[in-house]
C-alpha atoms as a PDB file:
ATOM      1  CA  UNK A   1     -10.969  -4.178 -25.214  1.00  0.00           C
ATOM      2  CA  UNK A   2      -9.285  -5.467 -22.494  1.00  0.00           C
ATOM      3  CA  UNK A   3      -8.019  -2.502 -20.676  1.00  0.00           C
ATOM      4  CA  UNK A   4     -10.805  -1.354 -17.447  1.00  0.00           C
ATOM      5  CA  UNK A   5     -11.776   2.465 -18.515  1.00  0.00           C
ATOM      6  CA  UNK A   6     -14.737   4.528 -16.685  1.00  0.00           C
ATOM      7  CA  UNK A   7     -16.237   7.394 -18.710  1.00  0.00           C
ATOM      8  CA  UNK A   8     -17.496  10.125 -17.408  1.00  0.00           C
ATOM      9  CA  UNK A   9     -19.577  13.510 -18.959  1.00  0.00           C
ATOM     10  CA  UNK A  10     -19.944  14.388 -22.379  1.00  0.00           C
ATOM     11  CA  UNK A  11     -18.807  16.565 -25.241  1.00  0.00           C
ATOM     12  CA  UNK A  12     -15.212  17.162 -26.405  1.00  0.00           C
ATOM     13  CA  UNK A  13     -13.061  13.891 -25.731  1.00  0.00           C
ATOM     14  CA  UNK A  14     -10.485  13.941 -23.209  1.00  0.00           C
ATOM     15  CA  UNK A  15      -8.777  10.627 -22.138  1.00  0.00           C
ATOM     16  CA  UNK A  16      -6.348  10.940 -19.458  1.00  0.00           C
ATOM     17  CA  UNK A  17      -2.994   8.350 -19.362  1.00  0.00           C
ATOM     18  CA  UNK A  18      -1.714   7.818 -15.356  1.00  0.00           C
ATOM     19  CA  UNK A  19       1.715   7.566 -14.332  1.00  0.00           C
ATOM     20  CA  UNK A  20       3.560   3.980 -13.929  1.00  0.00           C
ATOM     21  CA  UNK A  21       3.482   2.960 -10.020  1.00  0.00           C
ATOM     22  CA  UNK A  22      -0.596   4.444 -10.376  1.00  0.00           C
ATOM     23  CA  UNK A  23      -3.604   3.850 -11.765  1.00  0.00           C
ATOM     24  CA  UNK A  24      -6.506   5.819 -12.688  1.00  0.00           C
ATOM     25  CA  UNK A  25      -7.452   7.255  -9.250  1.00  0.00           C
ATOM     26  CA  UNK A  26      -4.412   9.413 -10.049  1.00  0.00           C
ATOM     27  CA  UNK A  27      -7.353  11.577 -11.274  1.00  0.00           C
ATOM     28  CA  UNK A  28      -9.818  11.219  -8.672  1.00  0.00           C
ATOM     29  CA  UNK A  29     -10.259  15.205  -7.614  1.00  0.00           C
ATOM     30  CA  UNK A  30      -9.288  15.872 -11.486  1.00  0.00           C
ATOM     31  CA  UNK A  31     -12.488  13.909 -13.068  1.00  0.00           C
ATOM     32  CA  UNK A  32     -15.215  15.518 -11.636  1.00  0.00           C
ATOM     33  CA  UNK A  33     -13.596  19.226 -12.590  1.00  0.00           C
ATOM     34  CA  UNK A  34     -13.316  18.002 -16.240  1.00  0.00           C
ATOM     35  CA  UNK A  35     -16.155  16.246 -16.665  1.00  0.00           C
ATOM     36  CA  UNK A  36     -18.397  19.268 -16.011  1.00  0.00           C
ATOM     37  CA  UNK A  37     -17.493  20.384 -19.750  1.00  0.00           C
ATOM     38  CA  UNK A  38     -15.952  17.075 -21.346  1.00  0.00           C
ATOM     39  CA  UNK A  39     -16.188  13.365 -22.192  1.00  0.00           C
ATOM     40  CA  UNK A  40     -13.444  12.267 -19.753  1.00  0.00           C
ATOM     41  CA  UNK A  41     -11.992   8.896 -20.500  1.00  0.00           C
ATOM     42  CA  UNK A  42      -9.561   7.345 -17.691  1.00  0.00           C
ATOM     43  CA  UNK A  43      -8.605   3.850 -17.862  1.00  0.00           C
ATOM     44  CA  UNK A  44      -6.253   1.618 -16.046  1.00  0.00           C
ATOM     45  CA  UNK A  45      -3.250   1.052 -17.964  1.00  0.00           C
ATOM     46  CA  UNK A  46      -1.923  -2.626 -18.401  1.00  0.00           C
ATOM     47  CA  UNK A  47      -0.380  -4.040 -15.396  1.00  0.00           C
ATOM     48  CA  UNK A  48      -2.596  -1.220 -13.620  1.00  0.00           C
ATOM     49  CA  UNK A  49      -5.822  -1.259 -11.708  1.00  0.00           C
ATOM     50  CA  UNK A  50      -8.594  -3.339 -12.789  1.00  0.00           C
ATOM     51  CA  UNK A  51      -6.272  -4.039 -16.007  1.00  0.00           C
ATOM     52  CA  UNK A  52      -4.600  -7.506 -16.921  1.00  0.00           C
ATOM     53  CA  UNK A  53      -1.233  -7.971 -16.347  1.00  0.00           C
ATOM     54  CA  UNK A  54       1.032  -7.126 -19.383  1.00  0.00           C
ATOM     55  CA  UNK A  55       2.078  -9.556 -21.350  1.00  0.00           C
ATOM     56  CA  UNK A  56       6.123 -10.527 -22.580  1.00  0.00           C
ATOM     57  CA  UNK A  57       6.338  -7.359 -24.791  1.00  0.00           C
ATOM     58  CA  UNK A  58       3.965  -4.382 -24.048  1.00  0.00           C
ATOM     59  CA  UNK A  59       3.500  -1.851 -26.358  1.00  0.00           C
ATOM     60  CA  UNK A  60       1.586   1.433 -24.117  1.00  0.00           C
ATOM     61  CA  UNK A  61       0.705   3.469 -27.178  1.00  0.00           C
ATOM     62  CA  UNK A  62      -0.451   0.792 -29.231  1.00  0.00           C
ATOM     63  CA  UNK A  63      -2.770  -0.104 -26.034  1.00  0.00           C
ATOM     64  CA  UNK A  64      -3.949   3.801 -26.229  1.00  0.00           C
ATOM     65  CA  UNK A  65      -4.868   3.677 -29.339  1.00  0.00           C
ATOM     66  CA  UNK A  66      -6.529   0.370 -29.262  1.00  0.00           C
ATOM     67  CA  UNK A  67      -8.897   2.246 -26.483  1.00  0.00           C
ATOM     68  CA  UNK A  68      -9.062   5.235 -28.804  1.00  0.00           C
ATOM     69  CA  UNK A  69     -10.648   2.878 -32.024  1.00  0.00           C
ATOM     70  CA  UNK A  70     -12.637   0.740 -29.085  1.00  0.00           C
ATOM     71  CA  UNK A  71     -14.447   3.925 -28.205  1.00  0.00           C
ATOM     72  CA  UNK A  72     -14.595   4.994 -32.235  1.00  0.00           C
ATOM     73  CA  UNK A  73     -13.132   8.185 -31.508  1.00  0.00           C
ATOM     74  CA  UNK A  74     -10.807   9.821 -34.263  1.00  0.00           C
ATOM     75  CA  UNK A  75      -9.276  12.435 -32.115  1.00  0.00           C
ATOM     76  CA  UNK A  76      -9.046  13.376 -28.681  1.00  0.00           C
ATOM     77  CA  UNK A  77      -7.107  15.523 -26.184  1.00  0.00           C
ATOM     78  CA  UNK A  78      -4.531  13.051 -24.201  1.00  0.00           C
ATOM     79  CA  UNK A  79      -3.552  14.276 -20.834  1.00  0.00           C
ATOM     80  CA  UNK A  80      -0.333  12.246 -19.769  1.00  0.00           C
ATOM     81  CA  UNK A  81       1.103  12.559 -16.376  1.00  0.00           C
ATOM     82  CA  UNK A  82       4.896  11.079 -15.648  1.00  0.00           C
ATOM     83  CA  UNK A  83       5.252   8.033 -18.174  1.00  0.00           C
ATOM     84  CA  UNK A  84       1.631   8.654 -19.060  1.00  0.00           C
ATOM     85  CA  UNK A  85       3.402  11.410 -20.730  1.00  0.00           C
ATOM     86  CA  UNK A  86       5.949   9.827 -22.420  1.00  0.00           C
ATOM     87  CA  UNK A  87       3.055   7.358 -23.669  1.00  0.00           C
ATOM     88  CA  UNK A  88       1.178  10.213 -24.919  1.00  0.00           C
ATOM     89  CA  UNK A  89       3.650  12.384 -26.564  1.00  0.00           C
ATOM     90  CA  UNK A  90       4.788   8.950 -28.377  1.00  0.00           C
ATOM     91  CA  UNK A  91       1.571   8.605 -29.525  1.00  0.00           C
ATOM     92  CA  UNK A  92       1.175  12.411 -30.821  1.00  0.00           C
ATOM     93  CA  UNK A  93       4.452  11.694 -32.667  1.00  0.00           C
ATOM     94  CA  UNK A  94       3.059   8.495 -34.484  1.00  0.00           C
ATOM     95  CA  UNK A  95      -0.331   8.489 -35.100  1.00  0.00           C
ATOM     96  CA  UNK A  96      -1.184  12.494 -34.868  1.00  0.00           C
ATOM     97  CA  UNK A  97      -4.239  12.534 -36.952  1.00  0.00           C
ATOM     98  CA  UNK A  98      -5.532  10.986 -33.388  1.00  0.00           C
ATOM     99  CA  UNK A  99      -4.646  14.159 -31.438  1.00  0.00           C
ATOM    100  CA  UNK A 100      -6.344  17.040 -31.110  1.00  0.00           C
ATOM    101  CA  UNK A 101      -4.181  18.632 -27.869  1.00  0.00           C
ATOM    102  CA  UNK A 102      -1.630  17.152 -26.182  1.00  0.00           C
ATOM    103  CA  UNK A 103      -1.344  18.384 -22.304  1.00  0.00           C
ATOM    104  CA  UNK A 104       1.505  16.949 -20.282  1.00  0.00           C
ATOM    105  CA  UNK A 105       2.420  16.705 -17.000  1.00  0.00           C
ATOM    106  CA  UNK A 106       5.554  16.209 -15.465  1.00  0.00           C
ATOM    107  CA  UNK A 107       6.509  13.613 -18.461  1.00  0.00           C
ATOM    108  CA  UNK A 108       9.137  11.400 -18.356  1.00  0.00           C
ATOM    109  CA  UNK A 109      10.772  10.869 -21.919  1.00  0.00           C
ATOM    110  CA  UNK A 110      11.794   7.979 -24.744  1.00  0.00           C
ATOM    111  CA  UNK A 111      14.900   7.639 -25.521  1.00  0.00           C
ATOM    112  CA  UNK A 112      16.003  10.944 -23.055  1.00  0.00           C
ATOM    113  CA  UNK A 113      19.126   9.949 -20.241  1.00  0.00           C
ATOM    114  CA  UNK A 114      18.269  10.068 -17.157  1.00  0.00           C
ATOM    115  CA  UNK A 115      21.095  10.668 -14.115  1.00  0.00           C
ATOM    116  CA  UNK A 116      23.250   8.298 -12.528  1.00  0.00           C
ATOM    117  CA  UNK A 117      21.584   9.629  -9.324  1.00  0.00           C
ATOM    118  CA  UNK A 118      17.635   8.872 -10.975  1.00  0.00           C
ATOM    119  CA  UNK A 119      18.603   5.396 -12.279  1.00  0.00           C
ATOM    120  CA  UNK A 120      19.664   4.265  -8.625  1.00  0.00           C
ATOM    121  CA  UNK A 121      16.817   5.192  -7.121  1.00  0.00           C
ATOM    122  CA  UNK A 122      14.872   2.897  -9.293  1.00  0.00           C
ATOM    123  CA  UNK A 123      17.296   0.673  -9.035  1.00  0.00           C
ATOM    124  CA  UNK A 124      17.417   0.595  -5.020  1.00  0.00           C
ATOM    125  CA  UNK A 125      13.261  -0.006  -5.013  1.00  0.00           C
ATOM    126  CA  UNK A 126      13.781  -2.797  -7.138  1.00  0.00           C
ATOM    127  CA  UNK A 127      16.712  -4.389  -5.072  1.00  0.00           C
ATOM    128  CA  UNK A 128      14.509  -4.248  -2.388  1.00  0.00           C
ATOM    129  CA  UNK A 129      11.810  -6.893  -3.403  1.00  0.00           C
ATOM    130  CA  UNK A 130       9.908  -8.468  -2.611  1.00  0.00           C
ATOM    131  CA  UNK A 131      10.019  -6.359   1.405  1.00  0.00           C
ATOM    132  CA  UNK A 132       6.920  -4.512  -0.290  1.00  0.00           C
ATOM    133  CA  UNK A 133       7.419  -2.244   3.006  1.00  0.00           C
ATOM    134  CA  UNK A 134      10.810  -1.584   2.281  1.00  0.00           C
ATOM    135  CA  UNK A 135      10.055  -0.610  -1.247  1.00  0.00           C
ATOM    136  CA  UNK A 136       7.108   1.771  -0.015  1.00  0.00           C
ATOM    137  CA  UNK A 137       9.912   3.319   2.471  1.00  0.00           C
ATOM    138  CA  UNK A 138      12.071   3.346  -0.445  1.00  0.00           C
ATOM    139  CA  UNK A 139       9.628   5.073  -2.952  1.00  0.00           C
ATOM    140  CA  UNK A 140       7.475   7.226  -0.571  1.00  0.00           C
ATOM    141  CA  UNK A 141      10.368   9.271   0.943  1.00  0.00           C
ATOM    142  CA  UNK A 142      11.895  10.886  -2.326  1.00  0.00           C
ATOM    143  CA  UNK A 143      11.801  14.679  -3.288  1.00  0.00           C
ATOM    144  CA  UNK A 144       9.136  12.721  -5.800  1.00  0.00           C
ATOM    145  CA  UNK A 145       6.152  12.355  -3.279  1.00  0.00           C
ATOM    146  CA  UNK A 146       7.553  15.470  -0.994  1.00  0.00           C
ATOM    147  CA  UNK A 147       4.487  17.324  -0.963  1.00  0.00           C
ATOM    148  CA  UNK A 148       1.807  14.691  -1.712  1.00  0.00           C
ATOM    149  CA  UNK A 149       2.624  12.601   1.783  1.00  0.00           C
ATOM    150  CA  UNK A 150       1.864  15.450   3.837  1.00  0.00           C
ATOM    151  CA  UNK A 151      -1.592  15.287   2.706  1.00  0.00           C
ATOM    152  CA  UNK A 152      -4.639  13.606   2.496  1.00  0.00           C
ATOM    153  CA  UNK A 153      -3.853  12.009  -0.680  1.00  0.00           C
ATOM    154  CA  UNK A 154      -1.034  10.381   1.185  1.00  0.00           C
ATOM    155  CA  UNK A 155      -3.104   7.338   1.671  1.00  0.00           C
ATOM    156  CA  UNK A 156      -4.224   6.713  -1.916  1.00  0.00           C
ATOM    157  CA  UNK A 157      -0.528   7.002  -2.958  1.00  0.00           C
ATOM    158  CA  UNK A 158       0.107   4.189  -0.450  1.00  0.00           C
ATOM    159  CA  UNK A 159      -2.654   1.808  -1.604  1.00  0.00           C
ATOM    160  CA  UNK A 160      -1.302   2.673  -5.367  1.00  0.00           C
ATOM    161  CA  UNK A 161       1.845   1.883  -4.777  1.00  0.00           C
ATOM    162  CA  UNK A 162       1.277  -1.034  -2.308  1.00  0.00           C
ATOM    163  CA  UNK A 163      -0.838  -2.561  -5.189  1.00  0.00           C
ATOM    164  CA  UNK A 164       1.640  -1.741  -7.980  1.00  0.00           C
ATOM    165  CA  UNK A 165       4.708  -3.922  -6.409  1.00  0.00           C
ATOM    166  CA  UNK A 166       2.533  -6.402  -5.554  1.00  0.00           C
ATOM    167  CA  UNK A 167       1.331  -7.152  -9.333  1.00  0.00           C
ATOM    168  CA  UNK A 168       5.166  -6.188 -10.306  1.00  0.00           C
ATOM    169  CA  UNK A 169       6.534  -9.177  -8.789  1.00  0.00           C
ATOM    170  CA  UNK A 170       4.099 -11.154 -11.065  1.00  0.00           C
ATOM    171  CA  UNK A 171       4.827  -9.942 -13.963  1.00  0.00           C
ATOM    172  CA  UNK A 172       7.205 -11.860 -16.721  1.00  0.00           C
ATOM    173  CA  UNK A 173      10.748 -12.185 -15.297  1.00  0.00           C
ATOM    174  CA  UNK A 174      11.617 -11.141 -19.006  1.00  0.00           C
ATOM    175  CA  UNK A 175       8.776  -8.422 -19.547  1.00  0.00           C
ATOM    176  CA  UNK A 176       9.877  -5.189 -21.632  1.00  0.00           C
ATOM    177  CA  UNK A 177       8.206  -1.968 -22.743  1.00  0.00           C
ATOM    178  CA  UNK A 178       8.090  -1.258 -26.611  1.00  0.00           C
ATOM    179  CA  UNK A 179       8.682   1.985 -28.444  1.00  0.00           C
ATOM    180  CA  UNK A 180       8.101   3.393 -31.165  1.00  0.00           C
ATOM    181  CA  UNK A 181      11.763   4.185 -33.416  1.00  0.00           C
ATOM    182  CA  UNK A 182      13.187   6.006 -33.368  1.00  0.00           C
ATOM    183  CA  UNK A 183      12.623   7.548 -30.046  1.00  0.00           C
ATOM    184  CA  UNK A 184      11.020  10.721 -28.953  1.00  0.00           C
ATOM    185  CA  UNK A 185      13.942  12.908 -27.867  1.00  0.00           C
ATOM    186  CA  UNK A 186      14.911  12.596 -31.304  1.00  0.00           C
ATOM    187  CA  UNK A 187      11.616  13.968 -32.767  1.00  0.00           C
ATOM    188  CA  UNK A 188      10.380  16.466 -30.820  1.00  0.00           C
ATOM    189  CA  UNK A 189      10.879  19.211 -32.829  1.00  0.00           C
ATOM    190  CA  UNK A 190       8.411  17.201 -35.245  1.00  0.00           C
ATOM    191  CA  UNK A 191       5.389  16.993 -32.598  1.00  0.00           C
ATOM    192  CA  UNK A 192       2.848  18.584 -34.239  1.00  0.00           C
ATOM    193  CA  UNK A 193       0.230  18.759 -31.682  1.00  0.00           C
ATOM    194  CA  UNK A 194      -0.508  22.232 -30.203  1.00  0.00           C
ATOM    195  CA  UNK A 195       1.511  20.926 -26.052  1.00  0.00           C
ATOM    196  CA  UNK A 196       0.604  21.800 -22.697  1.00  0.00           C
ATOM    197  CA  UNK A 197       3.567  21.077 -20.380  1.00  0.00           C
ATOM    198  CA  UNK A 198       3.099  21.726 -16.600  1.00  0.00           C
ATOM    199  CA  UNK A 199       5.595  20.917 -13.957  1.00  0.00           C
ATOM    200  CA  UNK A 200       5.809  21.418 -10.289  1.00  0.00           C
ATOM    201  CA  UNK A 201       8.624  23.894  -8.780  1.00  0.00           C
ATOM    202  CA  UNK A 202       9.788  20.678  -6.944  1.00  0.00           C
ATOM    203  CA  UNK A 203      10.454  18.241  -8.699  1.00  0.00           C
ATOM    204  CA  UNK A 204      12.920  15.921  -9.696  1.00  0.00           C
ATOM    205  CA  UNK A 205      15.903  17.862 -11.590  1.00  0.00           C
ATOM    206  CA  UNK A 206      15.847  14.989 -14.287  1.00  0.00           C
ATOM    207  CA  UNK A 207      12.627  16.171 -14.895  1.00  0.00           C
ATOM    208  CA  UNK A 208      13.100  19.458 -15.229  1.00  0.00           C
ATOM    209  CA  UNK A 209      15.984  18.354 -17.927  1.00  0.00           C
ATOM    210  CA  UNK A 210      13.050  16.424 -19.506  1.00  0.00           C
ATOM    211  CA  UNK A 211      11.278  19.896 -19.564  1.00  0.00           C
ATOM    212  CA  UNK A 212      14.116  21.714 -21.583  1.00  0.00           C
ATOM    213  CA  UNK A 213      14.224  18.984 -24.178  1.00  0.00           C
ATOM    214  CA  UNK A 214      10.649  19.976 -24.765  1.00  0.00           C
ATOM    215  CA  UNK A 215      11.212  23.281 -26.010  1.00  0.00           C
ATOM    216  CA  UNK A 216      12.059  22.201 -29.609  1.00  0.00           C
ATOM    217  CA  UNK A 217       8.334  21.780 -29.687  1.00  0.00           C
ATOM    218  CA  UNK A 218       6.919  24.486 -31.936  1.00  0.00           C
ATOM    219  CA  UNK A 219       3.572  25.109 -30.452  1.00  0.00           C
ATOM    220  CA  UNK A 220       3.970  24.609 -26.603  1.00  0.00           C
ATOM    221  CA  UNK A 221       3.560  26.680 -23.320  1.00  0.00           C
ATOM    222  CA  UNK A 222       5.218  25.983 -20.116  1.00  0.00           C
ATOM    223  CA  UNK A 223       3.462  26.496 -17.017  1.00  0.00           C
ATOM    224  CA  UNK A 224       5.631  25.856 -13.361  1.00  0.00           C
ATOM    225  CA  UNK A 225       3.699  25.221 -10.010  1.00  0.00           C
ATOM    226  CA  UNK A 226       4.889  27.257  -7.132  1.00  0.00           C
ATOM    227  CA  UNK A 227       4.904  24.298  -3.734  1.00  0.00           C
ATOM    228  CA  UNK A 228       4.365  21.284  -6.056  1.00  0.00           C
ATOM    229  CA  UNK A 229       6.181  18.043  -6.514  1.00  0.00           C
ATOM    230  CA  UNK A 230       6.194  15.439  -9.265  1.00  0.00           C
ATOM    231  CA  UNK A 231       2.642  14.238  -7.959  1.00  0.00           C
ATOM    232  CA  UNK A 232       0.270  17.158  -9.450  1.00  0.00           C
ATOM    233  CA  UNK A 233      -3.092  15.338  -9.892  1.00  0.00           C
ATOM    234  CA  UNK A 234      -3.219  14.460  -6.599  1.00  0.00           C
ATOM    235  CA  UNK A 235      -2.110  18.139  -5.248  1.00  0.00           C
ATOM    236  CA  UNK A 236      -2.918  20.627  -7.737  1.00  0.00           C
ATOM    237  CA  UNK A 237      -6.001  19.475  -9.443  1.00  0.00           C
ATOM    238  CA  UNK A 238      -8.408  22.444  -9.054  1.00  0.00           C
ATOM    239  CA  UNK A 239      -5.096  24.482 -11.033  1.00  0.00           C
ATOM    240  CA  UNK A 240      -4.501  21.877 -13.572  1.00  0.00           C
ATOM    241  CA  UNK A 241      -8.731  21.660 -14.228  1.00  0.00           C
ATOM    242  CA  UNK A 242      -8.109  25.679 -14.813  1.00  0.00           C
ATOM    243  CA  UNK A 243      -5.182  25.500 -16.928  1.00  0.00           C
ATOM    244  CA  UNK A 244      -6.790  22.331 -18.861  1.00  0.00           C
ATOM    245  CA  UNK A 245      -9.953  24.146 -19.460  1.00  0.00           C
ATOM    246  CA  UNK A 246      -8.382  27.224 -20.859  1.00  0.00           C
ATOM    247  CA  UNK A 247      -5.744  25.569 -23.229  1.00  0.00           C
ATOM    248  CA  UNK A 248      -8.370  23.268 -24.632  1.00  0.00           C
ATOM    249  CA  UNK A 249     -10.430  26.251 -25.474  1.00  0.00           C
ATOM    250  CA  UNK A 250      -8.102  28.757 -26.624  1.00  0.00           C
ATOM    251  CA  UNK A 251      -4.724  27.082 -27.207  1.00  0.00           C
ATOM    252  CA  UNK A 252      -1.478  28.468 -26.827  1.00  0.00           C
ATOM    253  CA  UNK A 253      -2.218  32.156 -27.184  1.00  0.00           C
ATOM    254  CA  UNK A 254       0.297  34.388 -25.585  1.00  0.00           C
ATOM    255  CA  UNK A 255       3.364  33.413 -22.938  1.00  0.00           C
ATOM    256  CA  UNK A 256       5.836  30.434 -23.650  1.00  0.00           C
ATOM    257  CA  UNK A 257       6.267  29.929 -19.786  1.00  0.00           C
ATOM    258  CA  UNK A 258       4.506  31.020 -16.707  1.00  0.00           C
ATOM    259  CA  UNK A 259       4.803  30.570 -13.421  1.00  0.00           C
ATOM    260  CA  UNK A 260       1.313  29.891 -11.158  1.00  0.00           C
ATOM    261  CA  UNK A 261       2.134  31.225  -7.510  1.00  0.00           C
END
C-alpha cells in the first residue's frame, strides 16, 4: 500500500475520503470526535499529502478499495466530502458488498454537468499557474471557502491549498481521472447503500443541483447547515460528529430532509 493513512480508535470501521485541493487534515477537529466510538481510517489520497503523485491514469476508487483489502476489512462506512464524495458514492455503486453506510458531504458528482459559471472558475485557477499566489487569490475568495476564511481554519486551508498547486504543476501534463461506466448520475437510483447527504446553506448552487440528483436514492436523508459553506469539516465538525454518530447507529429512521439551525 502505497497511499499514507493514520488510524485512529477502534470498533466499527469508518474511513473518511478528503476533498481534491485537501488532504487528510480536512478532518483534523472531525477525528478525535469519531474516534471516541470508531476505527477511523483517513488517508491521503494520491497526489495528496504524504501520498505519491498519481500516475498517467488514476483510478480513486480502485485506490479506496486497494486501502480497504490492505487493511482486510470487508465493509466499512465511507465518509466522502466534495470529490471524496463522488469517489465514495462510485465506489458504493460498484463494489457495495464493501459498504456498510455511505455518508456524504457536499459531493461533487460523475458524469453530473456542472455550470458554465462552475467550469470557469476552475478554469481561471488553472490559467493562472504557475503564480501559486494568484491561484490561492483565485481559489480562496469564492462563495466556496466564504465561511471557512473567517476562521481559524483559514490557515490550514492555505497550507492545503498552497501544497496542492504546488504538486499539481508536477503532475503528468497528460494525467486523467478514471471512472467507473457508466457514470454515477446515471445510477443513482441503484445505490444501495443506506446515504447520509449533508450540505451547507451556502454553498455553491451547482452543488445544491448535485443534491437534487441525489434524491433518486431510495434510502437517503438530507440534512442542510444553517451559516455553512462548501468547507464543513473544517466548520461544522462537532454537528457532522453528531449527525455521523446517530446515522451510523440508527440509520435513516424518520425525516427525508432537515434543516440544523
Amino acid at each position: 500500500m502505497d497511499l499514507s493513512f493514520e488510524i485512529t480508535g477502534n470498533g466499527h470501521p469508518v474511513v473518511l475520503i478528503h476533498s481534491g485541493g485537501s488532504d487528510r487534515r480536512l478532518w483534523s477537529l472531525l477525528i478525535p470526535l469519531l474516534s471516541k466510538h470508531y476505527r477511523v481510517i483517513a488517508f491521503d489520497g494520491r497526489g495528496a499529502g504524504e501520498s505519491p503523485n498519481p500516475i498517467k491514469h488514476t483510478n480513486y476508487v480502485e485506490d479506496v478499495l486497494s486501502l480497504l483489502d490492505y487493511l482486510e476489512l470487508k465493509q466499512a462506512t465511507l465518509i466522502g466530502h466534495s470529490m471524496g464524495g463522488q469517489i465514495a458514492t462510485d465506489l458504493a455503486l460498484t463494489y457495495p458488498e464493501r459498504v456498510s453506510k455511505l455518508v456524504l458531504i457536499a459531493p461533487s458528482l460523475t458524469g453530473f454537468s456542472y455550470s458554465k459559471e462552475f467550469e470557469q472558475y476552475h478554469n481561471k485557477i488553472v490559467e493562472a499557474a504557475p503564480n501559486i499566489e494568484m491561484m490561492l487569490e483565485l481559489a480562496l475568495y469564492s462563495p466556496t471557502y466564504q465561511v471557512v476564511i473567517h476562521t481559524p481554519q483559514k490557515d490550514l486551508i492555505v497550507q492545503m491549498l498552497r501544497q496542492h498547486f504546488e504538486r499539481m504543476l508536477k503532475w503528468p501534463a497528460d494525467f486523467s481521472m478514471k471512472w467507473p461506466r457508466p457514470p454515477a448520475v446515471e445510477q443513482l437510483g441503484q445505490l444501495k447503500s443506506e446515504t447520509l447527504f449533508m450540505i451547507g446553506k451556502l454553498d455553491l448552487t451547482d452543488n445544491f443541483r448535485v443534491a437534487d440528483e441525489f434524491h433518486k436514492v431510495p434510502n437517503i436523508r438530507f440534512i442542510e447547515i444553517k451559516d455553512a459553506d462548501h468547507m464543513l469539516p473544517l466548520t461544522h465538525a462537532e454537528v457532522l460528529y453528531q449527525e455521523i454518530t446517530t446515522f451510523i447507529k440508527d440509520g435513516n429512521k424518520n425525516a427525508t430532509y432537515t434543516r440544523r439551525e
